[in-house]
C-alpha atoms as a PDB file:
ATOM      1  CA  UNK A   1      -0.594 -15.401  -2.983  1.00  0.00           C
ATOM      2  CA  UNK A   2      -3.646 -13.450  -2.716  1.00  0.00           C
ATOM      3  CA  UNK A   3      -3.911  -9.508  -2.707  1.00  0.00           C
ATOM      4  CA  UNK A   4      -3.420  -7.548   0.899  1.00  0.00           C
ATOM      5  CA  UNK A   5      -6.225  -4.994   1.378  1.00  0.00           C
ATOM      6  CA  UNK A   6      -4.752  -1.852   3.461  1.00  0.00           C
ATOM      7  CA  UNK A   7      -7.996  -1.234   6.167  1.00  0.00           C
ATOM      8  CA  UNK A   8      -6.435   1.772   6.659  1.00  0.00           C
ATOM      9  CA  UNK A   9      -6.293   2.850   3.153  1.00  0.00           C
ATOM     10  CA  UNK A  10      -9.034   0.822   1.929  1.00  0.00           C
ATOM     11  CA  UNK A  11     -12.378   3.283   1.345  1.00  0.00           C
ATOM     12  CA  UNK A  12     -14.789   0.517   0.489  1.00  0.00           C
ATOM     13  CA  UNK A  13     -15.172   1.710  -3.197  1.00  0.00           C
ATOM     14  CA  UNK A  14     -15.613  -2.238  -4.215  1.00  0.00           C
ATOM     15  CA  UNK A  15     -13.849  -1.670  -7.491  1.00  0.00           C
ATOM     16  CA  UNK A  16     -11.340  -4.537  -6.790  1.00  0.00           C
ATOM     17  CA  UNK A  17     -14.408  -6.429  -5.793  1.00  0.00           C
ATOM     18  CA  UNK A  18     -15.796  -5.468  -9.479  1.00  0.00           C
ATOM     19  CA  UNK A  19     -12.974  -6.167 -11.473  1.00  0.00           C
ATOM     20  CA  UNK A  20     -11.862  -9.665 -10.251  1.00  0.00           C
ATOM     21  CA  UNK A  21     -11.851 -12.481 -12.423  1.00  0.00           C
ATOM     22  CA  UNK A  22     -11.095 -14.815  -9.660  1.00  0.00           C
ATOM     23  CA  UNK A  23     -13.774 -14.303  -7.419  1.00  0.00           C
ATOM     24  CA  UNK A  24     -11.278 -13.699  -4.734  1.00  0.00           C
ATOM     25  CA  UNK A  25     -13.794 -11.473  -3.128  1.00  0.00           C
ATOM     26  CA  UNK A  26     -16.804 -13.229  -3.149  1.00  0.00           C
ATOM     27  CA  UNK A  27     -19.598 -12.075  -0.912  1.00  0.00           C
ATOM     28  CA  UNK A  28     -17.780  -9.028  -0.099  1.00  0.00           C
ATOM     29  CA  UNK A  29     -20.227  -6.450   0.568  1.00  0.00           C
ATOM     30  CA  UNK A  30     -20.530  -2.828  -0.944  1.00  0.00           C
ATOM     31  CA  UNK A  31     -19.284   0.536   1.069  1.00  0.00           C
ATOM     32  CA  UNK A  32     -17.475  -2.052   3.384  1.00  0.00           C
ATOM     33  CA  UNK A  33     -13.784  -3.257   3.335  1.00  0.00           C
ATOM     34  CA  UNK A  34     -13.858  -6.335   1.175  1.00  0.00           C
ATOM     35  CA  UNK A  35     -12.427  -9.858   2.807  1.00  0.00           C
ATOM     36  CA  UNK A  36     -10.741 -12.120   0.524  1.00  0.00           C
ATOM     37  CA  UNK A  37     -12.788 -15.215   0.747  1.00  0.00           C
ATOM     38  CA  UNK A  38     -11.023 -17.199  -1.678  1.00  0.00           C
ATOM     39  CA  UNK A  39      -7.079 -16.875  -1.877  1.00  0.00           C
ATOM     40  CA  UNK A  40      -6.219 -20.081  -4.046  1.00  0.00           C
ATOM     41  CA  UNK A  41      -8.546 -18.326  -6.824  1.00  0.00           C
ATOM     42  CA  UNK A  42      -6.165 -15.432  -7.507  1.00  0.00           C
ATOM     43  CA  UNK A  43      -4.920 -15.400 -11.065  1.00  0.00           C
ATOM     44  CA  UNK A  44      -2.277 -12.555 -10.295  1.00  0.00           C
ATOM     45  CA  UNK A  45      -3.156 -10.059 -12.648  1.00  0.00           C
ATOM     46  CA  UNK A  46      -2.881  -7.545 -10.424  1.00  0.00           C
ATOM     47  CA  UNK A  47      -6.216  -5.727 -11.779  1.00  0.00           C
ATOM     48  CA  UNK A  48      -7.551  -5.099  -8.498  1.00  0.00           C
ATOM     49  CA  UNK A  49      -4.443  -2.633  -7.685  1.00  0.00           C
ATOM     50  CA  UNK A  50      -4.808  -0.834 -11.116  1.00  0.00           C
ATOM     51  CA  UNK A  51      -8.172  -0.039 -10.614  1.00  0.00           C
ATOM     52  CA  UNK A  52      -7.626   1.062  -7.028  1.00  0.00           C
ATOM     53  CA  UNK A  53      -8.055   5.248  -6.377  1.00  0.00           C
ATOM     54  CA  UNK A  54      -6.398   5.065  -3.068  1.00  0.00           C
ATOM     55  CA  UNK A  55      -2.498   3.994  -3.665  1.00  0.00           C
ATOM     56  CA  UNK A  56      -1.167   1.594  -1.382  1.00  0.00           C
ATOM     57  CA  UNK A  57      -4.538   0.077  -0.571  1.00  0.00           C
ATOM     58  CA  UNK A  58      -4.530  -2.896  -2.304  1.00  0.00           C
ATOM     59  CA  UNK A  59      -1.107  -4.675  -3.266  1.00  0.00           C
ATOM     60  CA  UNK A  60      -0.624  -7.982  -4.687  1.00  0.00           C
ATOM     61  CA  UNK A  61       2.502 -10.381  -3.493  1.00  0.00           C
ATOM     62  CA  UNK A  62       3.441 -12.486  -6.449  1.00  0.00           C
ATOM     63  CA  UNK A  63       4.841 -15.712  -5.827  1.00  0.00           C
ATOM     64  CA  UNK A  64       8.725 -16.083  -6.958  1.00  0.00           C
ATOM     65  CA  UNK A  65       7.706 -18.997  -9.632  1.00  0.00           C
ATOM     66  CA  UNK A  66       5.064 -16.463 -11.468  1.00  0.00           C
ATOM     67  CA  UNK A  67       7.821 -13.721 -11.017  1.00  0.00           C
ATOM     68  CA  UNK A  68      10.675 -15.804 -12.605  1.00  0.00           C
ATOM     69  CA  UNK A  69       8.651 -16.369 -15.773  1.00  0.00           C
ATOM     70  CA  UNK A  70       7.472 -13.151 -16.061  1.00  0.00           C
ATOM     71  CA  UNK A  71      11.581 -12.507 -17.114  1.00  0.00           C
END
């Protein structure tokens, strides 16, 4: 499952747009509230919430197969 952006959290910083392997974000522009343009391309790594400065903006749903092996 892809990450849920917070727009009422969310500041536009684009650092989740920077730091995603996936491309999840594509053509998400800068100083707006990114749109997640590809879902199936999220590799869960949940790098876009580390590198978040507002808390609660970003979170990432992991789906119950990828959080059984992660035990």
């Amino acid at each position: 499952m892809p990450p849920v952006i917070d727009k009422s959290k969310c500041n536009g910083c684009g650092n989740c747009v920077e730091i995603c392997d996936g491309d999840v974000f594509y053509g998400s522009k800068k100083k707006q509230i990114p749109e997640i343009c590809y879902p199936e391309e999220c590799w869960h790594e949940g790098n876009c919430v580390k590198v978040c400065p507002v808390k609660g903006a970003v979170k990432l749903r992991v789906p119950l197969p990828m959080m059984l092996s992660y035990k």
